[in-house]
Protein backbone atom coordinates (compact mmCIF):
# COMPACT_ATOMS: atom_id res chain seq x y z
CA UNK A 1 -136.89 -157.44 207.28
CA UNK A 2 -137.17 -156.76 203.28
CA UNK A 3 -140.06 -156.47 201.63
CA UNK A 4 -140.64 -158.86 199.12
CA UNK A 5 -140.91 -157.67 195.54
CA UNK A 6 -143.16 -159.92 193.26
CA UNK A 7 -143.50 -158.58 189.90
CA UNK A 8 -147.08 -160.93 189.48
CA UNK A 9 -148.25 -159.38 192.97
CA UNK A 10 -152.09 -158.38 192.78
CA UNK A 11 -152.98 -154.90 192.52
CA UNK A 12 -156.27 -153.25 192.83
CA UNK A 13 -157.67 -152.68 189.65
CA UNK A 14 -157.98 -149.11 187.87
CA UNK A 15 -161.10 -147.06 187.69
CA UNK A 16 -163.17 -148.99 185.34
CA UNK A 17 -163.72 -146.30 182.87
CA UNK A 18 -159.57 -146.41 182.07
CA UNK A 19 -160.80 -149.67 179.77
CA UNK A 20 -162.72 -147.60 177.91
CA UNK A 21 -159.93 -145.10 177.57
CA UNK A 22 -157.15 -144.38 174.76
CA UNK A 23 -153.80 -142.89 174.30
CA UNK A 24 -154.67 -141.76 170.75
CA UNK A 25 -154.04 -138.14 172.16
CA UNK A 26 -150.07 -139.04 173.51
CA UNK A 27 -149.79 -140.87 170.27
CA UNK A 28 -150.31 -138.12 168.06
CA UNK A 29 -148.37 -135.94 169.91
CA UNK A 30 -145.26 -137.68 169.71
CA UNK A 31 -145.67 -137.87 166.12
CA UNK A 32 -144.01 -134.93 165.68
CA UNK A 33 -141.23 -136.57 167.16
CA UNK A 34 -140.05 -138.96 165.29
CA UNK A 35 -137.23 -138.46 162.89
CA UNK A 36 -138.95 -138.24 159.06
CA UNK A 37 -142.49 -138.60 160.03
CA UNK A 38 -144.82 -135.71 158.98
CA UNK A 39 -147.44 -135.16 161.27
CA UNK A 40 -150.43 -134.20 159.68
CA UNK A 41 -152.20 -135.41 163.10
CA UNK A 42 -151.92 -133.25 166.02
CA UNK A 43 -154.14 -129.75 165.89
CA UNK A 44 -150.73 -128.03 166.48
CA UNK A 45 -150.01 -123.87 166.33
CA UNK A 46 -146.71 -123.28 163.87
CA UNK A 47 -143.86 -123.09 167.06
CA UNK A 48 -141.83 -121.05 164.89
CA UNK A 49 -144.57 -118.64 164.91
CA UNK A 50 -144.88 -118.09 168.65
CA UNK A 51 -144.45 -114.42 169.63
CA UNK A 52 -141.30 -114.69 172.03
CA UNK A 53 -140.41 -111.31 172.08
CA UNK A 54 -143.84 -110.22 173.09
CA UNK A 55 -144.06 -112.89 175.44
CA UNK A 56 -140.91 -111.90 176.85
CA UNK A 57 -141.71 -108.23 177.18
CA UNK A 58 -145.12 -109.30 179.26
CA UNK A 59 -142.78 -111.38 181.57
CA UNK A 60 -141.11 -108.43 182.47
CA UNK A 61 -144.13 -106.31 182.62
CA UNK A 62 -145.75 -108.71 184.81
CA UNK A 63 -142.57 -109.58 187.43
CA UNK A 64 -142.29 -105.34 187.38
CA UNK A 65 -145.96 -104.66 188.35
CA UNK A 66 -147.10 -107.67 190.46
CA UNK A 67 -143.94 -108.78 191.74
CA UNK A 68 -143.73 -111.77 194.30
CA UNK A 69 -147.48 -111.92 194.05
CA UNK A 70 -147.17 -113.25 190.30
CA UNK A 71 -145.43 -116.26 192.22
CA UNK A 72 -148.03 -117.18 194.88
CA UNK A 73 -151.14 -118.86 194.95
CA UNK A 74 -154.06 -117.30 193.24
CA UNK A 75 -157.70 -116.75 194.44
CA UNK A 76 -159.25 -120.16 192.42
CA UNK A 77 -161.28 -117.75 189.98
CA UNK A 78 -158.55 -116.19 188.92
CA UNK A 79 -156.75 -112.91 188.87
CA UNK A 80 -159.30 -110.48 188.91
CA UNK A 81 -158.00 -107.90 186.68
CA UNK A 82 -157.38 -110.60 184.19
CA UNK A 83 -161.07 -111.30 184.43
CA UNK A 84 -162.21 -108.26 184.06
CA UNK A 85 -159.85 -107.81 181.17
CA UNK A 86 -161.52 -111.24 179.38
CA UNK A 87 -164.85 -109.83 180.29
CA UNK A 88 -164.35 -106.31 178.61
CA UNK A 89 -163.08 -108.28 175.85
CA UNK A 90 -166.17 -109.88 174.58
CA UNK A 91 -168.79 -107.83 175.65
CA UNK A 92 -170.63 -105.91 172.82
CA UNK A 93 -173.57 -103.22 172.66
CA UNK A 94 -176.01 -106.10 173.64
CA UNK A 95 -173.85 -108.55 176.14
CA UNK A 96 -172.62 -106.87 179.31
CA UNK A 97 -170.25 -109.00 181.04
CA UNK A 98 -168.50 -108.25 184.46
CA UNK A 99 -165.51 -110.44 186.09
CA UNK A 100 -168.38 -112.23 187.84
CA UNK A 101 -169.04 -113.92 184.45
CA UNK A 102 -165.52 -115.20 184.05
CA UNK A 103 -163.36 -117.75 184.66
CA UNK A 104 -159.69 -118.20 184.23
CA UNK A 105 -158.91 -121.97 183.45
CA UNK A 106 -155.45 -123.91 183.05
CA UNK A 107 -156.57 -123.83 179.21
CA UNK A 108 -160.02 -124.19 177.35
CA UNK A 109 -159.93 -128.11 177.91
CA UNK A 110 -159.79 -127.39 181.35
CA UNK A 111 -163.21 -125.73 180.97
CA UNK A 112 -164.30 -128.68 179.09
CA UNK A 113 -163.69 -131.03 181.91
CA UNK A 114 -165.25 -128.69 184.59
CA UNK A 115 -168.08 -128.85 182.88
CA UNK A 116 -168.59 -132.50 182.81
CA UNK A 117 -167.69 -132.19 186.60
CA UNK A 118 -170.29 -129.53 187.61
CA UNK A 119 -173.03 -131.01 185.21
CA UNK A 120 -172.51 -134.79 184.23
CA UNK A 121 -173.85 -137.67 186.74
CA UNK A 122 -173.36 -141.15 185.12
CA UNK A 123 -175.73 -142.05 182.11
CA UNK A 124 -176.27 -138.32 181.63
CA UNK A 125 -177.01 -137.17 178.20
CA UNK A 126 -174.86 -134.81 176.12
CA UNK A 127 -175.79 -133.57 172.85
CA UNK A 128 -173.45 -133.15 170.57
CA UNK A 129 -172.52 -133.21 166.66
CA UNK A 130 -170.94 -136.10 165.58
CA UNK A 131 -167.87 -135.90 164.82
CA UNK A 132 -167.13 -134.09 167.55
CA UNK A 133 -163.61 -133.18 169.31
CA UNK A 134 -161.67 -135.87 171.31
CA UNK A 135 -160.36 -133.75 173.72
CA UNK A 136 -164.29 -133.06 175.18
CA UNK A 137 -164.93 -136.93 174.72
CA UNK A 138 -161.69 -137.77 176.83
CA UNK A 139 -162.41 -135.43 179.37
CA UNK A 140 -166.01 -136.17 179.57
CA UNK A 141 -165.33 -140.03 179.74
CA UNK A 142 -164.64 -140.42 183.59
CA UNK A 143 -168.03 -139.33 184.30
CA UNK A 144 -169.13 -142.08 181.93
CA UNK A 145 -172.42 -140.31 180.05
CA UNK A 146 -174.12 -141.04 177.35
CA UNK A 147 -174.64 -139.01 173.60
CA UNK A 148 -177.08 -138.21 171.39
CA UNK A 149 -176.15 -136.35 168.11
CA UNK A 150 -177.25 -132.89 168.35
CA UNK A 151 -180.84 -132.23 166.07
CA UNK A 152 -179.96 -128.80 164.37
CA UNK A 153 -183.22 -129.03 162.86
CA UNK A 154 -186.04 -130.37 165.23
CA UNK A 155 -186.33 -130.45 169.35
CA UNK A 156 -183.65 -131.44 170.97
CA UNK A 157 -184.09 -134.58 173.47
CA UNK A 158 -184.26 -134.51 177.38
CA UNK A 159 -180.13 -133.33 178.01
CA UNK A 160 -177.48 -131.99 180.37
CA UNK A 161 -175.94 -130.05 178.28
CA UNK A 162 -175.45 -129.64 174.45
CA UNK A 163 -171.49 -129.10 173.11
CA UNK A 164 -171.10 -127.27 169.95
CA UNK A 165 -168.14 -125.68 168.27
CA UNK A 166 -169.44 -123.11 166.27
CA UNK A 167 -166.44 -121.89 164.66
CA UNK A 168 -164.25 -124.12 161.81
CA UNK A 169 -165.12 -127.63 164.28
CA UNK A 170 -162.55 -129.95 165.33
CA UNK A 171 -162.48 -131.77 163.31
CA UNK A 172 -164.54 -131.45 160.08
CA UNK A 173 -163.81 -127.40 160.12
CA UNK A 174 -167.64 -126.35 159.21
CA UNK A 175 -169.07 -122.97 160.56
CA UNK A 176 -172.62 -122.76 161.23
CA UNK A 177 -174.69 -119.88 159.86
CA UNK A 178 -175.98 -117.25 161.66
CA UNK A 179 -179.28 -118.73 161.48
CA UNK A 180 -178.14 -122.26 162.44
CA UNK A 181 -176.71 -120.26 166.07
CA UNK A 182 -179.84 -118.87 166.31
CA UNK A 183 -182.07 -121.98 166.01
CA UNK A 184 -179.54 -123.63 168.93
CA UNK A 185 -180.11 -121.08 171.27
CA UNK A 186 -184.05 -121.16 170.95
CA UNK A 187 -183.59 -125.05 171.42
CA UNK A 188 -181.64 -123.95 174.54
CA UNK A 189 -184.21 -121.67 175.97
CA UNK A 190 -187.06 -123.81 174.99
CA UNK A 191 -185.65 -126.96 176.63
CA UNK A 192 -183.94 -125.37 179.53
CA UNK A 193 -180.48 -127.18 178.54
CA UNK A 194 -177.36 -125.33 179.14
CA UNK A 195 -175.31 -124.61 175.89
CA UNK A 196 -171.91 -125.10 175.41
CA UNK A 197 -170.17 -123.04 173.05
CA UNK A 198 -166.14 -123.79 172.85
CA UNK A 199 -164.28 -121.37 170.37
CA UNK A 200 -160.39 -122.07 170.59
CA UNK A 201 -159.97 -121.49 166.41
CA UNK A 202 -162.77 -117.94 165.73
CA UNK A 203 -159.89 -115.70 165.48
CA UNK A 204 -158.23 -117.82 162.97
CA UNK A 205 -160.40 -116.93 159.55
CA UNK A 206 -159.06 -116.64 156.26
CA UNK A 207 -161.83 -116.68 154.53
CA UNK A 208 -165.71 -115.44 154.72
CA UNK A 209 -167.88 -113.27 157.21
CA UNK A 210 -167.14 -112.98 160.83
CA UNK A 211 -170.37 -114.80 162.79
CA UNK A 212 -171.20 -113.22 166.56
CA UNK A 213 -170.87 -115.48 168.71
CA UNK A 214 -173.96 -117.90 170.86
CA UNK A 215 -173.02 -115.96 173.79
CA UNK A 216 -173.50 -112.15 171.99
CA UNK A 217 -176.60 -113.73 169.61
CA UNK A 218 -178.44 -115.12 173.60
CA UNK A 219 -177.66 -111.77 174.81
CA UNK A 220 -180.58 -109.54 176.30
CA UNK A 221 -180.17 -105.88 175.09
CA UNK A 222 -180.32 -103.56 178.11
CA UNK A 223 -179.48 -106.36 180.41
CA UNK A 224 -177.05 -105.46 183.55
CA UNK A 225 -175.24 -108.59 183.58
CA UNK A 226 -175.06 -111.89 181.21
CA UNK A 227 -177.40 -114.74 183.23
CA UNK A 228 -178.30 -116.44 179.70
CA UNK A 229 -178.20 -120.59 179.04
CA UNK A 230 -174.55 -120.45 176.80
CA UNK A 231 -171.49 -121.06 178.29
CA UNK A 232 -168.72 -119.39 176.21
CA UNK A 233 -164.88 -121.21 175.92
CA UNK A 234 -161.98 -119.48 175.03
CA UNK A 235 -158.03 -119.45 175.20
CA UNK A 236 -154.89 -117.84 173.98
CA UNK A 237 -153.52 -121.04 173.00
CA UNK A 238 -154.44 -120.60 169.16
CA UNK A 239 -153.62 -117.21 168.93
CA UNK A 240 -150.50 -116.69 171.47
CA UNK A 241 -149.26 -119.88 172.38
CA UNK A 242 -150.56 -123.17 173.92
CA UNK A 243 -147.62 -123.46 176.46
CA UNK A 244 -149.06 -120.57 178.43
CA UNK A 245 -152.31 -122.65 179.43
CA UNK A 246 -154.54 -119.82 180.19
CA UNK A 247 -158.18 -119.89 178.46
CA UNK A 248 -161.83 -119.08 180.34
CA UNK A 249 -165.48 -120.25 180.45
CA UNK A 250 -167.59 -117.17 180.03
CA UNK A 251 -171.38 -117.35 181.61
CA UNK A 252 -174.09 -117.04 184.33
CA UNK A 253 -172.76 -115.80 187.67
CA UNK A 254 -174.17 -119.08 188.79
CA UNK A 255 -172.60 -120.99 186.39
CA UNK A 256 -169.15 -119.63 186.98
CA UNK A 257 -169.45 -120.29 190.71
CA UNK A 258 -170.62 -123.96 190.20
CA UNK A 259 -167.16 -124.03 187.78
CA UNK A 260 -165.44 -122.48 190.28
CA UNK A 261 -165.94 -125.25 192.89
CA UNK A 262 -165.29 -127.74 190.21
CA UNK A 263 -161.89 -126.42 189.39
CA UNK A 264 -160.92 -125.98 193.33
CA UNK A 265 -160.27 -129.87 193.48
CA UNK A 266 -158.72 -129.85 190.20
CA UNK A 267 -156.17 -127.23 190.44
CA UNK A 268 -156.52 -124.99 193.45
CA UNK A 269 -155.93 -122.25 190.36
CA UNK A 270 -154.66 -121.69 187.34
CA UNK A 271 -150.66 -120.76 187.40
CA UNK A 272 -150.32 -117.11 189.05
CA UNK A 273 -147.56 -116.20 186.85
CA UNK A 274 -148.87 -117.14 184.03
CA UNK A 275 -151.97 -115.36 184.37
CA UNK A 276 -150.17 -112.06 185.15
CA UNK A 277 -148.10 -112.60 181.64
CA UNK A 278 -151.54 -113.26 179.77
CA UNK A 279 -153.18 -110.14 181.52
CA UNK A 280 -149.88 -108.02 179.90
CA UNK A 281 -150.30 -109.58 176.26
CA UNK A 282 -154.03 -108.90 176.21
CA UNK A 283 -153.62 -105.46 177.60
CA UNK A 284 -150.84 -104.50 175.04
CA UNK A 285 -153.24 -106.35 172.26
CA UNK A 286 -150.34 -108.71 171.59
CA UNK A 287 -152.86 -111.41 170.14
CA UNK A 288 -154.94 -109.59 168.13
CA UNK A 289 -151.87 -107.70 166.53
CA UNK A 290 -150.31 -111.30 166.18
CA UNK A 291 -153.75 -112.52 164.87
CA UNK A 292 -153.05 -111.41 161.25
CA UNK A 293 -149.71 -113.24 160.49
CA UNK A 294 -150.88 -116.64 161.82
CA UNK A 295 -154.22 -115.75 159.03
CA UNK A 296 -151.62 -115.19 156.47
CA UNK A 297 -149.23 -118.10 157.00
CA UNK A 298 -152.46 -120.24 157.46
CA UNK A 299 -154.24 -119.77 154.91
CA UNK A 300 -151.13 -119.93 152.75
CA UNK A 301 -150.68 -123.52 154.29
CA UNK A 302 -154.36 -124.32 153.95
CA UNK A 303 -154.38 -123.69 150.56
CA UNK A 304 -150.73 -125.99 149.62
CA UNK A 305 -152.54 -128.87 151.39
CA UNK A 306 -155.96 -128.66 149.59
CA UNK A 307 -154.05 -128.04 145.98
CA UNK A 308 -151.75 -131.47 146.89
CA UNK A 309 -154.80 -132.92 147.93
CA UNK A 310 -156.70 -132.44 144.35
CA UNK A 311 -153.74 -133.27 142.64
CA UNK A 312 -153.19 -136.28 145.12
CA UNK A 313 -156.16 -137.64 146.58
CA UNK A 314 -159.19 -136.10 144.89
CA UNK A 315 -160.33 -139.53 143.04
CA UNK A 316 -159.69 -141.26 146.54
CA UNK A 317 -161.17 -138.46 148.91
CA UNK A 318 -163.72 -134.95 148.98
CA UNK A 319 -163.60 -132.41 151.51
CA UNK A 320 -164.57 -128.77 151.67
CA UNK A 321 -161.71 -126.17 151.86
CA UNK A 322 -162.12 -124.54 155.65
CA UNK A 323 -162.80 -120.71 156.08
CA UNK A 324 -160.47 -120.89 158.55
CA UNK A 325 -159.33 -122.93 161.82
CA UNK A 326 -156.74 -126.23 161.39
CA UNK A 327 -157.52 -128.60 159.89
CA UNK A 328 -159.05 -130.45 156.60
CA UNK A 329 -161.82 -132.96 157.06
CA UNK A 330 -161.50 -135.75 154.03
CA UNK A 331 -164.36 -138.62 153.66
CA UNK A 332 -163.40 -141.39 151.37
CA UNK A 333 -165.27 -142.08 147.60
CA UNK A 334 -165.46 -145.13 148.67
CA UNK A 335 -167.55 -145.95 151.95
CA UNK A 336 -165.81 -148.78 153.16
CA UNK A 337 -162.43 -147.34 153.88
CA UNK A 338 -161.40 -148.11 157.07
CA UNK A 339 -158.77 -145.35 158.03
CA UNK A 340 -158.10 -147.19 161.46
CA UNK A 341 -156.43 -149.71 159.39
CA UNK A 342 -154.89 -147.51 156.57
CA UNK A 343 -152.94 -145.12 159.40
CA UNK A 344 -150.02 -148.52 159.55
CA UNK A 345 -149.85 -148.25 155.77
CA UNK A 346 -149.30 -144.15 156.22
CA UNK A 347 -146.94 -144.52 159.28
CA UNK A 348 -144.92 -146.95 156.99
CA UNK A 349 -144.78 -144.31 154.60
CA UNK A 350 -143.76 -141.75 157.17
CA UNK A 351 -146.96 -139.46 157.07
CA UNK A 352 -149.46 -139.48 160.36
CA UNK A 353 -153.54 -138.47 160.09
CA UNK A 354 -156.32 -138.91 162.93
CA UNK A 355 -158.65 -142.12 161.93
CA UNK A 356 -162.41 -140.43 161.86
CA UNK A 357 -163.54 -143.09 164.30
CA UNK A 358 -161.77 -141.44 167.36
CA UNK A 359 -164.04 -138.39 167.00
CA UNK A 360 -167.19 -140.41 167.39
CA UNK A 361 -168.98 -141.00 170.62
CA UNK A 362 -170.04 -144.49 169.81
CA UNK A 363 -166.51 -145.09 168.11
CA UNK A 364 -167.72 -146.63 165.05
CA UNK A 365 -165.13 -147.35 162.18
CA UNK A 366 -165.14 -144.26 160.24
CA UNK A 367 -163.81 -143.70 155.86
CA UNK A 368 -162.85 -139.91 156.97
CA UNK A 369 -159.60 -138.69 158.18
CA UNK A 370 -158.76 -134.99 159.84
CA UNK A 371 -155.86 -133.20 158.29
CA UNK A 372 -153.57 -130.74 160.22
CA UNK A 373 -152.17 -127.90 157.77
CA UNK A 374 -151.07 -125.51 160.25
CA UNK A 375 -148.20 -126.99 161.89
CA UNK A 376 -145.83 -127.74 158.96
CA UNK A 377 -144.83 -125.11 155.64
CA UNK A 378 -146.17 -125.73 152.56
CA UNK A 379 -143.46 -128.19 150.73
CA UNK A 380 -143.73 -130.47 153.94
CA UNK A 381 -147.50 -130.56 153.47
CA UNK A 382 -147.10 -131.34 150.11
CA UNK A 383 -145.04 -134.18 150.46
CA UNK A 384 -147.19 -135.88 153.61
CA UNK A 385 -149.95 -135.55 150.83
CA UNK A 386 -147.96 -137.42 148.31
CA UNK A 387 -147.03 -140.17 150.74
CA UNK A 388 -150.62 -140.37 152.25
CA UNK A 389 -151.28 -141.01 148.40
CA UNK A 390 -149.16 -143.63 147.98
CA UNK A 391 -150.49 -145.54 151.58
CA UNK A 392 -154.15 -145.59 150.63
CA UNK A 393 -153.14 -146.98 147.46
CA UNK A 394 -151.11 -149.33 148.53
CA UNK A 395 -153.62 -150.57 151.57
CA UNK A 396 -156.43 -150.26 148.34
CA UNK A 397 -154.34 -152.82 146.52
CA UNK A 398 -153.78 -155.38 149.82
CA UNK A 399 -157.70 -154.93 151.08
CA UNK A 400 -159.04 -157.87 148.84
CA UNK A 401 -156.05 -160.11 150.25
CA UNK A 402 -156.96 -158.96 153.75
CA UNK A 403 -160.51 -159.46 153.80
């Protein structure tokens, strides 16, 4: 007997946090593919700076030396020789770091979202800046806490965990001073709350002073092993390629284990095969000696967007030229800008931002805008400045009319 198929048939509902979801991550994605459009949206690596040949070289390396093993399942930690490789890495004089104190994640947003699953109950504080990144808000919001913007200058409130990203932040691109890492981590200790340090873009400086990192500042000279507060995210996606979807959270023992079971129900483990072609890359160097031509072409592509933008924009917008990372934080003259509503007038005129609302835990309508330079040459940037020109000017002229 055939099933009857009613298209109005009642389904269960979906989890109720999906209504409080958004697809403003899949939309800016695909702006990239449609025909004219510049994307200045998506926090995109240049493709057409990807290191293939090196990339192909590891495969080879990694197929010759591991063999079928590169094809199985992995132990959920990760390969170990890849963790000890990530551990040796970033240690220093003062941080001493074992493969205990690592683990290898399906990129660093994995990490993100394991550690909203091994800290976060519902109504659970975070403490973080705001704006923060989108990608940590989306992955967080299943768990359904609750924020408080993080006090860089006072006690911090009763917390899970605080979320920082130290180096040129997604998305207004800052960089806080050695002294403002410092002052976190003895909010950390003094409270007790775990810190959260995610660094996808600290290899990608053009300009300025290296800063150590939270995890090497927290260190304890002489220690045997790293058991501090500050849980360290990294990944090769900025500085390789994003496709390969390896990256790591770096911390206590006991952290990493807790991780560890989070990620078992996520993903058993990350890929096998990929992890044996990072493990080549990063023991031939292959990112660090690719580091300096992504700098180059980046900051050559910073600084077209910024000049377009004071030739442009600079009696519409201000923003501070980054010392490195991917993008270009703008905040309107005028205060009541809605750039929800001006991103139709932009689309129309075939140039794509990210509305500063999405990157604000309590989603409030935002006059700032985030700016991707690295993901298109410098005539294409140019001319998405031009057009993004001509659509606030043109939603400036129909706002009276609207309103």
């Amino acid at each position: 007997m055939p099933i009857p198929c009613d298209s109005a048939m009642r389904r269960p509902e979906f989890a109720a946090w999906m209504k409080q979801g958004n697809d403003i991550t899949q939309q800016f994605l695909s702006f990239g593919n449609r025909p004219g459009l510049i994307a200045l949206s998506g926090g995109l690596p240049a493709p057409e700076l990807y290191p293939v040949e090196d990339v192909q070289k590891a495969v080879h390396r990694a197929l010759d030396k591991h063999g079928s093993s590169a094809l199985a399942y992995g132990a959920v930690e990760g390969l170990s020789a890849l963790r000890e490789a990530v551990a040796q890495r970033l240690s220093t004089d003062r941080l001493s770091l074992k493969a205990e104190n690592v683990l290898i994640t399906t990129g660093s947003l994995q990490a993100v979202e394991l550690i909203g699953k091994a800290l976060i109950d519902p109504g659970d504080v975070i403490l973080a800046d705001y704006p923060t990144y989108l990608g940590a808000l989306d992955a967080w919001l299943p768990r359904q806490p609750t924020y408080g913007e993080l006090p860089h200058g006072g006690p911090w409130p009763e917390a899970k965990f605080a979320y920082v990203v130290p180096n040129f932040s997604n998305p207004t691109g800052a960089v806080l001073s050695v002294g403002a890492r410092a002052a976190l981590l003895a909010q950390s200790s003094e409270s007790g709350i775990w810190l959260v340090e995610d660094d996808p873009y600290g290899e990608l400086r053009y300009d300025g002073v290296v800063q150590p990192s939270l995890l090497a500042i927290g260190a304890e000279s002489g220690s045997t092993a790293y058991d501090g507060a500050v849980v360290h995210l990294g990944t090769l996606s900025k500085t390789i390629a994003p496709g390969l979807r390896v990256g790591w959270a770096v911390g206590s023992s006991e952290m990493i284990r807790a991780l560890s079971q989070a990620k078992q129900g996520s993903d058993l483990s990350t890929s096998t095969f990929c992890q044996a072609v990072a493990l080549e890359l990063i023991r031939a160097d292959a990112d660090r000696r690719h580091v300096p031509t992504l700098v180059n072409t980046y900051r050559e592509r910073r600084d077209a967007l910024c000049a377009a933008a004071q030739e442009n924009l600079s009696d519409l917008f201000e923003w501070s030229i980054p010392e490195g990372g991917m993008f270009v934080w703008m905040s309107a003259r005028q205060p009541g800008l809605d750039t929800n509503a001006l991103l139709s007038f932009a689309l129309k005129e075939g140039v794509s931002f990210v509305p500063g609302s999405v990157f604000d835990p309590r989603g409030h309508v935002s006059p700032s805008l985030r700016l991707n330079f690295t993901a298109n040459p410098p005539e294409l940037l140019q001319e998405g400045v031009r057009r993004l020109s001509r659509a606030v000017r043109d939603y400036a002229a129909q706002r009276p009319a609207a309103e």
